[in-house]
N, C-alpha and C. Protein backbone atom coordinates (compact mmCIF):
# COMPACT_ATOMS: atom_id res chain seq x y z
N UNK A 1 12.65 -12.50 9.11
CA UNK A 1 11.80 -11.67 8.30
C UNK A 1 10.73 -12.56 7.67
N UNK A 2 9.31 -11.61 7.77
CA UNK A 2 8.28 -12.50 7.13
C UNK A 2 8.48 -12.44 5.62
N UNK A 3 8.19 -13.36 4.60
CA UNK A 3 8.02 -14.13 3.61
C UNK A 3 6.74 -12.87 3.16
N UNK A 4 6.89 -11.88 2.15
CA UNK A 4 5.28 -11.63 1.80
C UNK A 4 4.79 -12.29 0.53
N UNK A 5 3.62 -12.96 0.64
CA UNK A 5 2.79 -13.71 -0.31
C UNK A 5 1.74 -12.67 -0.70
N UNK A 6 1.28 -12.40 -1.69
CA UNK A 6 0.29 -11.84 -2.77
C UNK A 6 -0.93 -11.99 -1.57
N UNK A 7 -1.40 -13.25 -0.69
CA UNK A 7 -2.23 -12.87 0.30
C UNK A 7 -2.40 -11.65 1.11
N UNK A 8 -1.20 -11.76 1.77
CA UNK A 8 -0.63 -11.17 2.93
C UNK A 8 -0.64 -9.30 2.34
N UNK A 9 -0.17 -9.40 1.22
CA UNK A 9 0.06 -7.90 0.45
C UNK A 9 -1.98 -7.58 0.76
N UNK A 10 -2.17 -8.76 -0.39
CA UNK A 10 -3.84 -8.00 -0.70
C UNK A 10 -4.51 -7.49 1.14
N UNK A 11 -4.09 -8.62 1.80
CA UNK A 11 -4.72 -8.02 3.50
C UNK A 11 -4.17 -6.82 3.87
N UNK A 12 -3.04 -6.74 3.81
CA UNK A 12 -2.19 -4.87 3.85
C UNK A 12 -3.35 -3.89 3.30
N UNK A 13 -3.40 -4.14 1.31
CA UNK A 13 -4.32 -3.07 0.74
C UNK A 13 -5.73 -2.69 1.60
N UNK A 14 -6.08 -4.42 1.78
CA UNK A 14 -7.59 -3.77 2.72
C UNK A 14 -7.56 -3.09 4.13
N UNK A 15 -6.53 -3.07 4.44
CA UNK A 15 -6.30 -2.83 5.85
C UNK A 15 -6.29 -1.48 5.80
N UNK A 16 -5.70 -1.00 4.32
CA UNK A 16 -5.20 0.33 4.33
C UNK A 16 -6.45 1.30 4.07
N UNK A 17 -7.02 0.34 3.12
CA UNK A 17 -8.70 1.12 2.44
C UNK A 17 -9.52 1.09 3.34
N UNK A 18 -8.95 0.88 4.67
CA UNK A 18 -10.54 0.52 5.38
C UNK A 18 -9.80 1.56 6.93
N UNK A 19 -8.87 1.92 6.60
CA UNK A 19 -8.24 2.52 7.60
C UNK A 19 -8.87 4.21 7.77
N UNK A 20 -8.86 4.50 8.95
CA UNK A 20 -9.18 6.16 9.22
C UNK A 20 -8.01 6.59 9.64
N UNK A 21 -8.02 8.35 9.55
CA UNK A 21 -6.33 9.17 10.09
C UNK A 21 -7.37 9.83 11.35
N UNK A 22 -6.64 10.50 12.16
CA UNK A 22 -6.98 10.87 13.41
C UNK A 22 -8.39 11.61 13.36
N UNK A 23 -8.77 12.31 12.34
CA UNK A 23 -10.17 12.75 12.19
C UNK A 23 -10.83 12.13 11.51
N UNK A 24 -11.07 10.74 11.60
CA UNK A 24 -12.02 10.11 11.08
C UNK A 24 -12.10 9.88 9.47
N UNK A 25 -10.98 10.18 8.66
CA UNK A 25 -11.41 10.28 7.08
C UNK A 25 -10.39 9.45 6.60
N UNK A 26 -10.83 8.78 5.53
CA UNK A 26 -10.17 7.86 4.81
C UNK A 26 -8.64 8.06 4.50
N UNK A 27 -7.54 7.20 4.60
CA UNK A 27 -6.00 7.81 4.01
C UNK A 27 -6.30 8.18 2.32
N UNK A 28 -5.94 9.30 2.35
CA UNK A 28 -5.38 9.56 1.01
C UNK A 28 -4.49 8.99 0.44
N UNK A 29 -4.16 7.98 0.07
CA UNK A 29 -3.06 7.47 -0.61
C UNK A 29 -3.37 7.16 -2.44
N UNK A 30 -2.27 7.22 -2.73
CA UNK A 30 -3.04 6.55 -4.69
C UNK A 30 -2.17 5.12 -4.61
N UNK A 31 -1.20 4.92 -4.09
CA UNK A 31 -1.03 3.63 -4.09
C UNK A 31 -0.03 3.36 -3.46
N UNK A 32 0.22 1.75 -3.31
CA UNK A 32 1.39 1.28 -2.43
C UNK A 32 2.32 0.31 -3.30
N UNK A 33 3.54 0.18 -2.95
CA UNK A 33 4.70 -0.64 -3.81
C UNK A 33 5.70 -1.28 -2.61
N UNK A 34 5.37 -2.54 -2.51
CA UNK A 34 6.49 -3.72 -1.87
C UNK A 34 7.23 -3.66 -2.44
N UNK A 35 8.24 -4.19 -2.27
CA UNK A 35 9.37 -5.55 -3.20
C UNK A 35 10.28 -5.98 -1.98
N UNK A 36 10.47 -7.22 -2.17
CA UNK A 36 11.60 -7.73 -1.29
C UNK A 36 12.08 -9.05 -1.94
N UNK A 37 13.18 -8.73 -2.13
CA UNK A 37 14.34 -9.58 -3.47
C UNK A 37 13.59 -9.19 -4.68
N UNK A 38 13.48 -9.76 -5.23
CA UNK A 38 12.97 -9.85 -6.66
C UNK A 38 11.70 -9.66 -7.31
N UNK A 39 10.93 -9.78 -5.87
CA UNK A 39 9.50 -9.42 -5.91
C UNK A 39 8.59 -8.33 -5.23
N UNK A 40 7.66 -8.06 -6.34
CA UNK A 40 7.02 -6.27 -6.40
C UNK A 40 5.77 -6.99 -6.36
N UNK A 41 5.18 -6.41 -5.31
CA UNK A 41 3.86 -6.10 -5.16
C UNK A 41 3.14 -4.40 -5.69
N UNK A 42 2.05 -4.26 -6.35
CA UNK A 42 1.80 -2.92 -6.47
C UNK A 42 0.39 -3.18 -6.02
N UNK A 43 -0.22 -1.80 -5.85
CA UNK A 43 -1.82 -1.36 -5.75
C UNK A 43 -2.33 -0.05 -6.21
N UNK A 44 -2.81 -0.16 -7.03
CA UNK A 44 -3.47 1.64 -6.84
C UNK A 44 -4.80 1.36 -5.97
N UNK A 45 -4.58 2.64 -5.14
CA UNK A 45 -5.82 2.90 -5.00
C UNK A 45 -7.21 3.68 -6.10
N UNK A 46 -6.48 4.56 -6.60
CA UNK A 46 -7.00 5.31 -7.30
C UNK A 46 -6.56 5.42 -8.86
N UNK A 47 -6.55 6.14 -9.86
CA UNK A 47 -6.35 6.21 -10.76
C UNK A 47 -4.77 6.89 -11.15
N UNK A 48 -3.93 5.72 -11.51
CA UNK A 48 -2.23 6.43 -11.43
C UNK A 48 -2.30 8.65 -12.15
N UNK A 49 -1.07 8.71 -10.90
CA UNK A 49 -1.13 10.15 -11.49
C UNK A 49 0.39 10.43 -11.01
N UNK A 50 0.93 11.83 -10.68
CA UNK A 50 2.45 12.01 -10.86
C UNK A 50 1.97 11.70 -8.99
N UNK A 51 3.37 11.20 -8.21
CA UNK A 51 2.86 11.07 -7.16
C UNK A 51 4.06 11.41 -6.44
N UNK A 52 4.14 12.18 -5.02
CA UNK A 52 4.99 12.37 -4.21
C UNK A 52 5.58 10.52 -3.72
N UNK A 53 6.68 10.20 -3.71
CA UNK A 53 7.17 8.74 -3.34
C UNK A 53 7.67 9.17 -1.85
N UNK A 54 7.46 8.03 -0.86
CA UNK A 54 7.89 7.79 -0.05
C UNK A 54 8.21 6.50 0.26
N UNK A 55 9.01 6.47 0.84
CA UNK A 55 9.74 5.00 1.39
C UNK A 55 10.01 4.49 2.55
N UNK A 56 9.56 3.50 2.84
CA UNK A 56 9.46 3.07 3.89
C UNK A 56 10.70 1.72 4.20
N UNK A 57 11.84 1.77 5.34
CA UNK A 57 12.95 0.47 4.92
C UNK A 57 12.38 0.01 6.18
């Protein structure tokens, strides 16, 4: 398993903001949340609000 470094996270966020869905339009997302052991990465995209969670293992 890769090691994620605060680099590696921030290249994810841009990857994600710069990403299109099948018709051409930006992902809707408000934000994303790592952690692996002890450590949390977060991002908003947008301005925090109540948010549907999904999880990804």
């Amino acid at each position: 398993m890769k090691t994620l470094t605060k680099a590696l996270f921030d290249s994810v966020v841009v990857e994600m903001e710069n990403s299109l869905d099948s018709k051409g339009n930006h992902l809707d997302m408000v934000g994303l949340i790592v952690s692996q052991g002890e450590t949390i990465f977060s991002h908003y995209f947008r301005e925090r609000e109540k948010i549907d969670i999904r999880s990804i293992a």
